[in-house]
PDB file of N, CA and C in Angstrom:
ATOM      1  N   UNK A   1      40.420   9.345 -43.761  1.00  0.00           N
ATOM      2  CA  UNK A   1      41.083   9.920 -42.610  1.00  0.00           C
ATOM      3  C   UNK A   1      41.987   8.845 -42.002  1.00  0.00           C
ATOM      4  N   UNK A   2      43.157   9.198 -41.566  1.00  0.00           N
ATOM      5  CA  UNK A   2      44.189   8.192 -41.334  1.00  0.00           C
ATOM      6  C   UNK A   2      44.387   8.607 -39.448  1.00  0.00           C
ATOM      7  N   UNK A   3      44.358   7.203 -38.868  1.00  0.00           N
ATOM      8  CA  UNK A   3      44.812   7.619 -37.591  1.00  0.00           C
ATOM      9  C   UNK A   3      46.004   7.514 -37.420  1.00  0.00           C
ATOM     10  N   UNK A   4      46.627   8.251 -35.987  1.00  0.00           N
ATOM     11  CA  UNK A   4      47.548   8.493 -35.858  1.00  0.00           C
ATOM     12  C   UNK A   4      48.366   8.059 -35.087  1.00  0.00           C
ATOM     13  N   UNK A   5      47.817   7.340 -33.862  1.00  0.00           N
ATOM     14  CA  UNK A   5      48.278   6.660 -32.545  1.00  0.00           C
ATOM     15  C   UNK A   5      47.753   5.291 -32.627  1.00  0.00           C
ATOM     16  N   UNK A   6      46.616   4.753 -32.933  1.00  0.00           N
ATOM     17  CA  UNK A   6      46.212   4.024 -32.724  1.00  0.00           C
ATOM     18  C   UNK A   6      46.218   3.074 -34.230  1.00  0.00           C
ATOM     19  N   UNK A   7      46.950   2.006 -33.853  1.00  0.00           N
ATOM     20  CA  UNK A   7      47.157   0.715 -34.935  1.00  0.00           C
ATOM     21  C   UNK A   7      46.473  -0.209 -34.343  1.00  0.00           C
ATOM     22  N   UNK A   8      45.344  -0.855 -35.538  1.00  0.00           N
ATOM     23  CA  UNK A   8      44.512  -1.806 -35.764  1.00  0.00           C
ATOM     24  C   UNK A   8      45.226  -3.041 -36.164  1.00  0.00           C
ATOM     25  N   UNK A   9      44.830  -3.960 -35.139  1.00  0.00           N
ATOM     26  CA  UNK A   9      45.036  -5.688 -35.717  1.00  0.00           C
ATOM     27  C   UNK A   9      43.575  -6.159 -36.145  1.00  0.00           C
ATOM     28  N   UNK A  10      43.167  -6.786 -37.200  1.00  0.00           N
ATOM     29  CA  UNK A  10      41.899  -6.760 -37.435  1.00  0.00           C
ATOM     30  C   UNK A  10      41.292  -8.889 -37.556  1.00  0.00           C
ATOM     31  N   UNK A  11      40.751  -8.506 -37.064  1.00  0.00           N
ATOM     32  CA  UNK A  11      39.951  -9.973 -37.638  1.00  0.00           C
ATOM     33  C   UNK A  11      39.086 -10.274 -37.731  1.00  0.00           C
ATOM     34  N   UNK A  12      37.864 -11.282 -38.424  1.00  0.00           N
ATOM     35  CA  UNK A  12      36.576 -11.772 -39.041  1.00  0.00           C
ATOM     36  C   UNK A  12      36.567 -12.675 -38.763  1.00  0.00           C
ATOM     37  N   UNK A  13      35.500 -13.242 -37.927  1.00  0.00           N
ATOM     38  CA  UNK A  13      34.831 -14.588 -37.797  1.00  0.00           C
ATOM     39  C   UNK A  13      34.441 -14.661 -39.271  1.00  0.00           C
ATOM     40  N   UNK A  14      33.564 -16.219 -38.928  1.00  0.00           N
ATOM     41  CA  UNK A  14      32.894 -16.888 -40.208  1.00  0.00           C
ATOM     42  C   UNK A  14      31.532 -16.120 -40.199  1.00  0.00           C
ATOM     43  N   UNK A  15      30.971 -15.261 -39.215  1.00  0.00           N
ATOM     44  CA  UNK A  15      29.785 -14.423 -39.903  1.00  0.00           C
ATOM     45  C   UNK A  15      29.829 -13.094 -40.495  1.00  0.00           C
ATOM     46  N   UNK A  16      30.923 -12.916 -40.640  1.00  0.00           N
ATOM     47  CA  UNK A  16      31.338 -11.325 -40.926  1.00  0.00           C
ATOM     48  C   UNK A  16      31.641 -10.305 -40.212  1.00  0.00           C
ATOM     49  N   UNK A  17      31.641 -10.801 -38.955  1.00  0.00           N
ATOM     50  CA  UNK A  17      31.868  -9.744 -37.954  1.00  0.00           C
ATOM     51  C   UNK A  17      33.246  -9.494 -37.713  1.00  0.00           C
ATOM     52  N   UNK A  18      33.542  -8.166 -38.081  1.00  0.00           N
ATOM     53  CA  UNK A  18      35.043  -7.854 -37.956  1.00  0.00           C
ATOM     54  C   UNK A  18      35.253  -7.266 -36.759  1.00  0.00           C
ATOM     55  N   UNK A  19      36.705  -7.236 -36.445  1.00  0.00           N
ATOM     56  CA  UNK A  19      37.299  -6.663 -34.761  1.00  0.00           C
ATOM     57  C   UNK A  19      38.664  -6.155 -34.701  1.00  0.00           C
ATOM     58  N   UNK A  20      38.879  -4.961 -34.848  1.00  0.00           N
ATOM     59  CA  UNK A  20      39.975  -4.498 -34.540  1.00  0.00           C
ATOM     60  C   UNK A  20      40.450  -4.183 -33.388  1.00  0.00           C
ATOM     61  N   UNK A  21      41.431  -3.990 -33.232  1.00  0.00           N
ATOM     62  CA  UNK A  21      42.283  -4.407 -31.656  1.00  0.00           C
ATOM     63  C   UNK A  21      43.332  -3.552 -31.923  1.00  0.00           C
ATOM     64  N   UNK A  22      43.604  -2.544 -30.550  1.00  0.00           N
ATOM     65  CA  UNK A  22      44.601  -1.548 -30.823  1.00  0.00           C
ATOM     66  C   UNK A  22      44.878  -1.439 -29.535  1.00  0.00           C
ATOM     67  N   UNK A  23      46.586  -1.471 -29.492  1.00  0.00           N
ATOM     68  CA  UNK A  23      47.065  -0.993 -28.167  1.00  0.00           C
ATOM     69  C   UNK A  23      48.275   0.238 -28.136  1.00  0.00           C
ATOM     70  N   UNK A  24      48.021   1.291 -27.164  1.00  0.00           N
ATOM     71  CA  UNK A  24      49.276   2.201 -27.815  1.00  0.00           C
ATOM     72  C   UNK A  24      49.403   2.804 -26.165  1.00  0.00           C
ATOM     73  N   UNK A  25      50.375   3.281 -26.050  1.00  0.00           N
ATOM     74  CA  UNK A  25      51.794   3.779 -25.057  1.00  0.00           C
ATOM     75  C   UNK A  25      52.326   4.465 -25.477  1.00  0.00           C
ATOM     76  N   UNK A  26      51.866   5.988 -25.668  1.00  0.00           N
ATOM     77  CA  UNK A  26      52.922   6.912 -26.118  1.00  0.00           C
ATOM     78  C   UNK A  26      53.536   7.259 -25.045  1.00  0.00           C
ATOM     79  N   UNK A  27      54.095   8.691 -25.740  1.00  0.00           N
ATOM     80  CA  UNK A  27      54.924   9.635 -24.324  1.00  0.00           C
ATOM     81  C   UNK A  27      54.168  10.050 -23.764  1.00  0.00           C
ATOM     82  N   UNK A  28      53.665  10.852 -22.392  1.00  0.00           N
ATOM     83  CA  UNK A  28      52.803  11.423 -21.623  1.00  0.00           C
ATOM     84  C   UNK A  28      52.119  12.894 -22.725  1.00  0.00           C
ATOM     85  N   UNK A  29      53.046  13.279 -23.171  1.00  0.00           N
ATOM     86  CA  UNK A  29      52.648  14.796 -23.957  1.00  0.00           C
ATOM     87  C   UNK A  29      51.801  14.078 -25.098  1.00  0.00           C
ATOM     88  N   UNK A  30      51.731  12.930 -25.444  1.00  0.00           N
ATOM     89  CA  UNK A  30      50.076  12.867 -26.572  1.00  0.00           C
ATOM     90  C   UNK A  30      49.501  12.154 -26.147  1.00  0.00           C
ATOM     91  N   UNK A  31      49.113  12.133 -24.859  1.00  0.00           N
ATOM     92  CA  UNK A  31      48.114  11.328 -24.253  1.00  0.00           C
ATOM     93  C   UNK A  31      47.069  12.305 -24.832  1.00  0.00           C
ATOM     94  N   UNK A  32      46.768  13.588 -24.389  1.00  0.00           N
ATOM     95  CA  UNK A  32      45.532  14.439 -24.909  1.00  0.00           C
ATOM     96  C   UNK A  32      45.037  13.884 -26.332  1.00  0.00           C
ATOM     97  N   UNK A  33      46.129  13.726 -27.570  1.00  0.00           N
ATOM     98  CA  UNK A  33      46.009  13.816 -28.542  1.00  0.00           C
ATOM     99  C   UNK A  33      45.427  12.471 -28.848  1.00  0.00           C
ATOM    100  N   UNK A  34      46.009  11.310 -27.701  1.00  0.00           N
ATOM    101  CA  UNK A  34      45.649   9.498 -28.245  1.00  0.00           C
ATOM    102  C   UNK A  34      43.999  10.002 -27.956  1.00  0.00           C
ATOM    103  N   UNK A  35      43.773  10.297 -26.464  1.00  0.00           N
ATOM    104  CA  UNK A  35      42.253  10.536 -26.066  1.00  0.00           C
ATOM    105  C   UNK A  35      41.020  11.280 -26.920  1.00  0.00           C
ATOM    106  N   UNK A  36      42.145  12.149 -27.666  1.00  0.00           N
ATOM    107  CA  UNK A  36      40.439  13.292 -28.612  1.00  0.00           C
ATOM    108  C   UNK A  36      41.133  11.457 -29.893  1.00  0.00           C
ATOM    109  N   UNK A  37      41.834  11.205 -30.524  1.00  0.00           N
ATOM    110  CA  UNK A  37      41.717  10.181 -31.692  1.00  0.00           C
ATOM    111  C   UNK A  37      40.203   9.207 -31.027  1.00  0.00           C
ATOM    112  N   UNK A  38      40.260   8.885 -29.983  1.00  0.00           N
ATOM    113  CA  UNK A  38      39.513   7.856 -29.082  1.00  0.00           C
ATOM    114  C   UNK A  38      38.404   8.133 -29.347  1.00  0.00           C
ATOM    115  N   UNK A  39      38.197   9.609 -29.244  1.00  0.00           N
ATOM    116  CA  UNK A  39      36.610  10.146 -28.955  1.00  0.00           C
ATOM    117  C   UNK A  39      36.076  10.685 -30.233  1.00  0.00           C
ATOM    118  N   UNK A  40      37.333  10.641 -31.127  1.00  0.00           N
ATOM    119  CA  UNK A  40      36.587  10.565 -32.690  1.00  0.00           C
ATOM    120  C   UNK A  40      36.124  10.214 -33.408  1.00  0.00           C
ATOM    121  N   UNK A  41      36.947   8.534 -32.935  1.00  0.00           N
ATOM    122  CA  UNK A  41      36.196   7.470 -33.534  1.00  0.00           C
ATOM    123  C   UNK A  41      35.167   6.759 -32.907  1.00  0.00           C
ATOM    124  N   UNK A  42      35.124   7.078 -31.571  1.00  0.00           N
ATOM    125  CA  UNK A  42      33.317   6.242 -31.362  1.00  0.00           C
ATOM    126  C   UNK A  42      32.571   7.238 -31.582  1.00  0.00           C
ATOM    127  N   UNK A  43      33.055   8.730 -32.065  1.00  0.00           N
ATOM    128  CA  UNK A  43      31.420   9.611 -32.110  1.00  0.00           C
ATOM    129  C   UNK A  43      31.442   9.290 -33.389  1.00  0.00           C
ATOM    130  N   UNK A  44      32.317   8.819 -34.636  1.00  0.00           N
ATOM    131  CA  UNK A  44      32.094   8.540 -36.138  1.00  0.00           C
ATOM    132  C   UNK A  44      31.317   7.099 -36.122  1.00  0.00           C
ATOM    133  N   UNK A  45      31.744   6.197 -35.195  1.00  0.00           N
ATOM    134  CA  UNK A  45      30.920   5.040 -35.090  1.00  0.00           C
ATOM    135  C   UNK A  45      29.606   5.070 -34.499  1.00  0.00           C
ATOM    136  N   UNK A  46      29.328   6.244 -33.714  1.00  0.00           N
ATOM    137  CA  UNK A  46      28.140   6.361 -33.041  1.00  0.00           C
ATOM    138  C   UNK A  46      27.109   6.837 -34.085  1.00  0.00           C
ATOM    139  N   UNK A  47      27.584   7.653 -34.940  1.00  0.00           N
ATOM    140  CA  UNK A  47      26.445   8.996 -36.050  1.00  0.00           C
ATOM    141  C   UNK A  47      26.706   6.846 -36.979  1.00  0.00           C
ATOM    142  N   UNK A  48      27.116   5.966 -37.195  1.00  0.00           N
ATOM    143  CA  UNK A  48      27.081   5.337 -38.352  1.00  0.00           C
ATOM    144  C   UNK A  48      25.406   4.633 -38.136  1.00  0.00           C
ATOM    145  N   UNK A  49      24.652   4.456 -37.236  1.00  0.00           N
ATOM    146  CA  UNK A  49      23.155   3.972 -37.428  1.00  0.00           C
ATOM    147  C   UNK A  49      22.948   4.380 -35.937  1.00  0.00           C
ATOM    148  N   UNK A  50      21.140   4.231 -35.506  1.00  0.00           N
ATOM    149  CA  UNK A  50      20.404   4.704 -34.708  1.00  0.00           C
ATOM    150  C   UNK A  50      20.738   4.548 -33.347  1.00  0.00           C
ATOM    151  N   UNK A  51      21.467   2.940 -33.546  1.00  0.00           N
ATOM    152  CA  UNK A  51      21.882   1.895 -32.272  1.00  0.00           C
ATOM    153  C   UNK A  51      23.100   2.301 -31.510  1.00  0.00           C
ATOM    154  N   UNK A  52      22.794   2.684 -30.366  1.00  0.00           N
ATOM    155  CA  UNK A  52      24.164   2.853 -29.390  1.00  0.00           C
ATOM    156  C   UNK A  52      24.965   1.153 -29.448  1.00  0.00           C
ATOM    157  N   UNK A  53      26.236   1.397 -29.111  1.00  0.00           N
ATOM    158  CA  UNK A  53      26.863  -0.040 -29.025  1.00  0.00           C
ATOM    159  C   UNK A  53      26.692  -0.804 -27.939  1.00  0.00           C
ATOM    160  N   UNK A  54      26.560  -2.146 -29.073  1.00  0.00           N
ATOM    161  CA  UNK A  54      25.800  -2.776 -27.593  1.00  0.00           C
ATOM    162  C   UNK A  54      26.562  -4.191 -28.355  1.00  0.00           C
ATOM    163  N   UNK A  55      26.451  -5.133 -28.033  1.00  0.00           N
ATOM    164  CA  UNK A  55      26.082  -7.071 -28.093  1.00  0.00           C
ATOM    165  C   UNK A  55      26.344  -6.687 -29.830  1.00  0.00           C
ATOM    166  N   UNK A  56      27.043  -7.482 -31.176  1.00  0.00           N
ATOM    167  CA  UNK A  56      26.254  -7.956 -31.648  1.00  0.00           C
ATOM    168  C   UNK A  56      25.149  -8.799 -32.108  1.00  0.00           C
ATOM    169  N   UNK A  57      25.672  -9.738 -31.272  1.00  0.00           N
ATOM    170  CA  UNK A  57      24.517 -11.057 -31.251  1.00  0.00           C
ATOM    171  C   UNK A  57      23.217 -10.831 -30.675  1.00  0.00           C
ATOM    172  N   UNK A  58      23.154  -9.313 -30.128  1.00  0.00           N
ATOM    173  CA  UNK A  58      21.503  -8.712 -30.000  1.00  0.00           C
ATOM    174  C   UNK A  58      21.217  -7.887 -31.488  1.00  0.00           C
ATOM    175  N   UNK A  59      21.730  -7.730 -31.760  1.00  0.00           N
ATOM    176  CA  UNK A  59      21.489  -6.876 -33.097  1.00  0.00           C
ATOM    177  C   UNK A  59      22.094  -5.731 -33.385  1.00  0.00           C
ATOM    178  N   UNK A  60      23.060  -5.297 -32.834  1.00  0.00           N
ATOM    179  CA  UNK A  60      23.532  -4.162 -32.129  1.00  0.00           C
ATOM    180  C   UNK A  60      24.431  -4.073 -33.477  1.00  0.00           C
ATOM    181  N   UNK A  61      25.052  -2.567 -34.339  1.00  0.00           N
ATOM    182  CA  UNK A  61      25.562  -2.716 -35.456  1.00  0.00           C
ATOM    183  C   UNK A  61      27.609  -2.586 -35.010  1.00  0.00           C
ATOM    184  N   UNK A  62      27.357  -2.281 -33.410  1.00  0.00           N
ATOM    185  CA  UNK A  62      28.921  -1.620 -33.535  1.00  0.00           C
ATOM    186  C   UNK A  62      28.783  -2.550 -31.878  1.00  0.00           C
ATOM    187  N   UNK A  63      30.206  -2.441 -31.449  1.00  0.00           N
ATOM    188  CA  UNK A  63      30.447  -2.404 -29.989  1.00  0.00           C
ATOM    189  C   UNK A  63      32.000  -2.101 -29.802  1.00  0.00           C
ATOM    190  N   UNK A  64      32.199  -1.667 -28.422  1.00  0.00           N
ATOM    191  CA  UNK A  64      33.657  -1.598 -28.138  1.00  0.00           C
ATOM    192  C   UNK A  64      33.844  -1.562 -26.672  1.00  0.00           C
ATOM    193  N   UNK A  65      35.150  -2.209 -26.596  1.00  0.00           N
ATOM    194  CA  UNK A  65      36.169  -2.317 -25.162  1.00  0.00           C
ATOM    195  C   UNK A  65      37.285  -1.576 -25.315  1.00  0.00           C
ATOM    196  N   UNK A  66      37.435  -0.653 -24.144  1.00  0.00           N
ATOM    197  CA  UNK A  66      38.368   0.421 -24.056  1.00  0.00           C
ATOM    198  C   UNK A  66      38.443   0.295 -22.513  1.00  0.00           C
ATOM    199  N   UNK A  67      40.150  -0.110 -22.521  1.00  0.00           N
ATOM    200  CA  UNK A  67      40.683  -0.126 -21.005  1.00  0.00           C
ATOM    201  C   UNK A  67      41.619   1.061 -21.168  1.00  0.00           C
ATOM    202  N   UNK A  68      41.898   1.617 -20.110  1.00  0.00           N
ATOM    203  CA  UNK A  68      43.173   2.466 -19.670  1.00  0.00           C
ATOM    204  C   UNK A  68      43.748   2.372 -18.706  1.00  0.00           C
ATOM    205  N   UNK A  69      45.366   2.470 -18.637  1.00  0.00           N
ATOM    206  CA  UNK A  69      45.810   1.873 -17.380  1.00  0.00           C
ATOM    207  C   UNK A  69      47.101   3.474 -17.624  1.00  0.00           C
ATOM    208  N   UNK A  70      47.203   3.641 -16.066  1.00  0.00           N
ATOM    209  CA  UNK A  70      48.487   4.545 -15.873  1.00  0.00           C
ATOM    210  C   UNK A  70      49.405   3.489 -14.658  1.00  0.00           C
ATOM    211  N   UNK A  71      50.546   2.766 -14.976  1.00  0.00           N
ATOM    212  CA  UNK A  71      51.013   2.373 -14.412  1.00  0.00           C
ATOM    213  C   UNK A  71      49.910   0.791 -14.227  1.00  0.00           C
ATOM    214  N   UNK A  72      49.733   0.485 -12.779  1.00  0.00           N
ATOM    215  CA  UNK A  72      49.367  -0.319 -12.603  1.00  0.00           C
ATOM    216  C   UNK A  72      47.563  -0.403 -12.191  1.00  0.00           C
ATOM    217  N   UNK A  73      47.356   1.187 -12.666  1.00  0.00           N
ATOM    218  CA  UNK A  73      46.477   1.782 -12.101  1.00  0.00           C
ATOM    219  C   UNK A  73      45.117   1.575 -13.048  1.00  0.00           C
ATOM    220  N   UNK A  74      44.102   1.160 -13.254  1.00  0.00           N
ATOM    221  CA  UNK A  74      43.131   1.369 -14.355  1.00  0.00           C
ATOM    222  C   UNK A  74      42.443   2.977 -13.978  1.00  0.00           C
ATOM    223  N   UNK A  75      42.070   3.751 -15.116  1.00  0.00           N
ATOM    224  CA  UNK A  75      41.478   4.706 -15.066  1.00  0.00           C
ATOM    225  C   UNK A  75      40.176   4.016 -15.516  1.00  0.00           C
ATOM    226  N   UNK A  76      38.872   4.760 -15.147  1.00  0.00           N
ATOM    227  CA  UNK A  76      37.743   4.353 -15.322  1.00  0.00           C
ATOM    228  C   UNK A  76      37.496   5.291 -16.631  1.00  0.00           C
ATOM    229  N   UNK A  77      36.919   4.529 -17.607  1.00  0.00           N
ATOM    230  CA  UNK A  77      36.496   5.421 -19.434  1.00  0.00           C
ATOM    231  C   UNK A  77      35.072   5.046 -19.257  1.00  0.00           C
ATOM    232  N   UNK A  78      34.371   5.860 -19.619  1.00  0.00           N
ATOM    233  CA  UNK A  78      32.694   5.470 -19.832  1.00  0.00           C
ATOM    234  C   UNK A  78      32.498   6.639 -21.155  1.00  0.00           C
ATOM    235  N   UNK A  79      31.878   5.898 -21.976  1.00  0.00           N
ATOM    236  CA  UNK A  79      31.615   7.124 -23.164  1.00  0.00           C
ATOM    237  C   UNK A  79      29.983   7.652 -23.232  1.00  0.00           C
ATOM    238  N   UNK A  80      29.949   8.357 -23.173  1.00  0.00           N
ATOM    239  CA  UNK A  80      28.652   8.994 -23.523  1.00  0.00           C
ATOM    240  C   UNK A  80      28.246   9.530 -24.928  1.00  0.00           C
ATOM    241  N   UNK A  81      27.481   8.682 -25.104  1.00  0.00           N
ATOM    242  CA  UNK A  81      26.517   8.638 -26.485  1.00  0.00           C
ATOM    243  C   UNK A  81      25.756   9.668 -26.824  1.00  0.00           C
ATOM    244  N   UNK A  82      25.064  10.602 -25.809  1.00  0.00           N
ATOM    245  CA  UNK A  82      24.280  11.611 -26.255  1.00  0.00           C
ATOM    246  C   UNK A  82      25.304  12.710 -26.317  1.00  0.00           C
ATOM    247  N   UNK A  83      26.236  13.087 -25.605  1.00  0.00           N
ATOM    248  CA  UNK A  83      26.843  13.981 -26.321  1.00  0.00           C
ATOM    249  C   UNK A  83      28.295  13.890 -26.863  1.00  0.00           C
ATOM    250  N   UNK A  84      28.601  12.776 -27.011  1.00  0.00           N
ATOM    251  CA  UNK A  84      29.767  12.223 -27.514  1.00  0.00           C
ATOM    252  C   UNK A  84      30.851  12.362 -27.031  1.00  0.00           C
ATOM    253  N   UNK A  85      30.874  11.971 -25.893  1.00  0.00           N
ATOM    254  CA  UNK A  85      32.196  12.614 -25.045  1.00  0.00           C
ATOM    255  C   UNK A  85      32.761  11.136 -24.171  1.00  0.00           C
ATOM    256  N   UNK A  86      33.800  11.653 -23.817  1.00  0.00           N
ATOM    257  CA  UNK A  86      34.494  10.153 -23.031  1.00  0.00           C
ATOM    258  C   UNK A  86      34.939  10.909 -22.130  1.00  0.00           C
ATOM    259  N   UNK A  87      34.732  10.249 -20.970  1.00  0.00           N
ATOM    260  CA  UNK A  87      34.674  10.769 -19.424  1.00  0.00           C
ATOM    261  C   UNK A  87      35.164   9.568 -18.396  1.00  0.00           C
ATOM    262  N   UNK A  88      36.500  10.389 -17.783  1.00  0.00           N
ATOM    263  CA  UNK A  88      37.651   9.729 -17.440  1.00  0.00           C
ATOM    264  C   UNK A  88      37.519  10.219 -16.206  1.00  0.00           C
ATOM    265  N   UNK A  89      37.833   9.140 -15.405  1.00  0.00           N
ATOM    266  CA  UNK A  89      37.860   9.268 -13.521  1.00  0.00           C
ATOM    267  C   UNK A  89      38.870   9.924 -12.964  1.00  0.00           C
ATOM    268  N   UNK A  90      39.939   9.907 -13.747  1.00  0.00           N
ATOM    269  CA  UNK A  90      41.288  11.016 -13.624  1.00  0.00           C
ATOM    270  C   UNK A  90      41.465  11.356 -14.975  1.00  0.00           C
ATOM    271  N   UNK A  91      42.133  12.670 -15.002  1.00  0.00           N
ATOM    272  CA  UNK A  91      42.983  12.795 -16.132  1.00  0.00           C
ATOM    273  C   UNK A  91      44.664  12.079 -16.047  1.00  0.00           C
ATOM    274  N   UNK A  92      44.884  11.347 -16.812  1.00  0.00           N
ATOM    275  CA  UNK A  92      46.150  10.967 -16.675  1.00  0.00           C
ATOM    276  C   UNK A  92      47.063  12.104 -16.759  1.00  0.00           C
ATOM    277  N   UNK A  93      48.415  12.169 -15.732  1.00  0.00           N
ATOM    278  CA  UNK A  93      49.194  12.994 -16.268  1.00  0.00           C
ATOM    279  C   UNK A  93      50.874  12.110 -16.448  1.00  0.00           C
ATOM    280  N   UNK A  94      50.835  10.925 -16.532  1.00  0.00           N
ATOM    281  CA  UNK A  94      51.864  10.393 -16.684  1.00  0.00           C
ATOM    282  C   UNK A  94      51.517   9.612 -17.918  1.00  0.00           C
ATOM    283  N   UNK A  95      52.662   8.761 -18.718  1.00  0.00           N
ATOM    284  CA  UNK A  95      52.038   7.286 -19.839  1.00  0.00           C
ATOM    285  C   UNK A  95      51.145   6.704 -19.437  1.00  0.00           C
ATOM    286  N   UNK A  96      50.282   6.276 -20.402  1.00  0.00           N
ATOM    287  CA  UNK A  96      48.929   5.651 -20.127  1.00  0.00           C
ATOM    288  C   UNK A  96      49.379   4.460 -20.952  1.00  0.00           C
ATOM    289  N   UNK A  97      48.136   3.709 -21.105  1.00  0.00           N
ATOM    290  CA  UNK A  97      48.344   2.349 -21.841  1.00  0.00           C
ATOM    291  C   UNK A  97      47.315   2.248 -21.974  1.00  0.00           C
ATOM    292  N   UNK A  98      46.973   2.128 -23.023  1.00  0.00           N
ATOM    293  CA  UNK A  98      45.563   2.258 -23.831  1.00  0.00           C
ATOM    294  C   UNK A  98      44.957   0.929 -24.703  1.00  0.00           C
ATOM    295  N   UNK A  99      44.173   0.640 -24.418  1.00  0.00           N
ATOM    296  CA  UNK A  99      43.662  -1.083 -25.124  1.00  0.00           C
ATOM    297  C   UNK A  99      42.549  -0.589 -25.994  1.00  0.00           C
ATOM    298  N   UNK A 100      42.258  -0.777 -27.067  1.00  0.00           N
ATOM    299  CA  UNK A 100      40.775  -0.364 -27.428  1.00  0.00           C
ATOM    300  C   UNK A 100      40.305  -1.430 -28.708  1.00  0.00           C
ATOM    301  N   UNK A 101      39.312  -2.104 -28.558  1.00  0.00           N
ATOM    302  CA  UNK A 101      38.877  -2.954 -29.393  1.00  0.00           C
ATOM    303  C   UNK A 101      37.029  -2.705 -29.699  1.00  0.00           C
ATOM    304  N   UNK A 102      37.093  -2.865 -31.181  1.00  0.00           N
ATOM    305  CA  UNK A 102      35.641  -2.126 -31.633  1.00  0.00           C
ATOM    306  C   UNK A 102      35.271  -3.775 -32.593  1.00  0.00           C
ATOM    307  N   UNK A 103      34.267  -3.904 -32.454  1.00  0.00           N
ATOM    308  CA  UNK A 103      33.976  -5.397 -33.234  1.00  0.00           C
ATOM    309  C   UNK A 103      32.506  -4.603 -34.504  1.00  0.00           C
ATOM    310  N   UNK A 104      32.303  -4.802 -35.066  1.00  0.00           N
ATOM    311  CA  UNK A 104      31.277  -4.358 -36.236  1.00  0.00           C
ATOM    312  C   UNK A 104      30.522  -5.139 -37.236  1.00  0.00           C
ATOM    313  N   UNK A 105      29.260  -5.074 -37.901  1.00  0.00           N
ATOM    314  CA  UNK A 105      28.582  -5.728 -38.530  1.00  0.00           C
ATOM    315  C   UNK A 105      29.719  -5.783 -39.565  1.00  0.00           C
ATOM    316  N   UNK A 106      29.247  -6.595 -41.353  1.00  0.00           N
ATOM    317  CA  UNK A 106      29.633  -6.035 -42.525  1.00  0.00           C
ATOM    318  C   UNK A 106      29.335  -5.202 -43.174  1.00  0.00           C
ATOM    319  N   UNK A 107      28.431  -4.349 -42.430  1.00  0.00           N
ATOM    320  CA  UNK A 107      28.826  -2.855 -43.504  1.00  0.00           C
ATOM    321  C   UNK A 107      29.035  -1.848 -42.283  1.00  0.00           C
ATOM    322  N   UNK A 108      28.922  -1.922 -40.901  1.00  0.00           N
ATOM    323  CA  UNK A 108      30.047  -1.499 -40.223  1.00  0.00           C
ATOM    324  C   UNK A 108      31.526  -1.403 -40.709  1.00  0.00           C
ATOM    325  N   UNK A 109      31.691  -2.665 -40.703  1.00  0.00           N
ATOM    326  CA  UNK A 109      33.540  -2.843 -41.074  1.00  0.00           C
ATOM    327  C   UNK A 109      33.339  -2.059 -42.430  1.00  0.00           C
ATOM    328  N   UNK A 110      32.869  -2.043 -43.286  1.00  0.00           N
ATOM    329  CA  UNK A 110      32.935  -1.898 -45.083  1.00  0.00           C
ATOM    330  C   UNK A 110      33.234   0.008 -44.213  1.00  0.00           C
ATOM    331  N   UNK A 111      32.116   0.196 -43.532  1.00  0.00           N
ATOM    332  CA  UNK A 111      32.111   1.913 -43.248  1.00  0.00           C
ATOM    333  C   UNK A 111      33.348   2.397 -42.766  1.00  0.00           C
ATOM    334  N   UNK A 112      33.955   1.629 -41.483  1.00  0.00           N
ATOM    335  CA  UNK A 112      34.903   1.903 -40.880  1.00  0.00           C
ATOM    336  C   UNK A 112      36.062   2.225 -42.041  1.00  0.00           C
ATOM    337  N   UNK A 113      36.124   0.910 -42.845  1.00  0.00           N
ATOM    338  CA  UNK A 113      37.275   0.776 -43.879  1.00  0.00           C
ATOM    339  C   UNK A 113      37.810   1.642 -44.365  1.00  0.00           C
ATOM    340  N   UNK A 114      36.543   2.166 -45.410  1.00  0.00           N
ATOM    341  CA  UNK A 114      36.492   3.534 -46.267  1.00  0.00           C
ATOM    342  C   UNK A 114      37.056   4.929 -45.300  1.00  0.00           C
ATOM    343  N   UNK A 115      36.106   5.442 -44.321  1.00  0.00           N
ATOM    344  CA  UNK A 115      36.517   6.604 -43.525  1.00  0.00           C
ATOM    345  C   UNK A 115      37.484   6.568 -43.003  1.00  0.00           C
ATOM    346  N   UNK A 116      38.228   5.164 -42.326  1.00  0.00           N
ATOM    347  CA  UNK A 116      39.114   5.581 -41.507  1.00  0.00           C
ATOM    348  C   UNK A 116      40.921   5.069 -42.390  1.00  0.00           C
ATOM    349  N   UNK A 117      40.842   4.555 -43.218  1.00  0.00           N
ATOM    350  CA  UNK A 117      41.584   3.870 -43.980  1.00  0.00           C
ATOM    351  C   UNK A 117      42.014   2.713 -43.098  1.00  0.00           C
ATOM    352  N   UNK A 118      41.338   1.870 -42.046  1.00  0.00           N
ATOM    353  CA  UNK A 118      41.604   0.543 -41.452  1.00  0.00           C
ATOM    354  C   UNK A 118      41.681  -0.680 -41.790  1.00  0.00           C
ATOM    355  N   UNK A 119      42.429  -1.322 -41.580  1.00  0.00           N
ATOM    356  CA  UNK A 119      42.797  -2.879 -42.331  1.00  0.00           C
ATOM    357  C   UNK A 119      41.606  -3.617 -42.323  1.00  0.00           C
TER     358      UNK A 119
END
């Protein structure tokens, strides 16, 4: 599955832990569309093992940072794990600016790779 808005810069420490880093600014009319890409991929990262994202250096197999800004404004994102949803303090209705960075074990990253076609 290929995304559509969101381009990955990727990198690996020396323990294997990979981290992709994505920032995107569309037009206001695919903000809906950047937000469901958003909520696709942490519910595909969420079903990948038992562990909600957390630390890896606790043991944790996934984690991620997701800012949103409209203007100068941060919107508040909190994702919810039990029913897979991302829940926003406003809906944006102007350009947003979207930051999202997911860091992963090595067979996290190996999983991500395959499903999502990511660098």
């Amino acid at each position: 599955m290929d995304l559509q808005f969101l381009e990955f810069d990727c990198s690996e420490d020396s323990e294997g832990v990979v981290c992709w880093d994505a920032l995107a600014q569309p037009a206001a009319h695919h903000t809906p569309a950047l937000l469901h890409e958003v909520t696709q991929l942490l519910a595909w990262a969420d079903r990948f093992g038992p562990q909600a994202p957390g630390p890896i250096e606790d043991g944790a197999d996934w984690d991620f940072d997701l800012h949103i800004r409209v203007g100068n404004a941060p919107i508040s994102a909190h994702w919810n794990s039990s029913n897979q949803t991302l829940a926003l303090s406003s809906l944006p209705s102007d350009e947003i600016t979207l930051s999202l960075s997911i860091s992963g074990t090595p067979a996290f990253a190996q999983a991500l790779r395959e499903h999502w076609n990511a660098p």
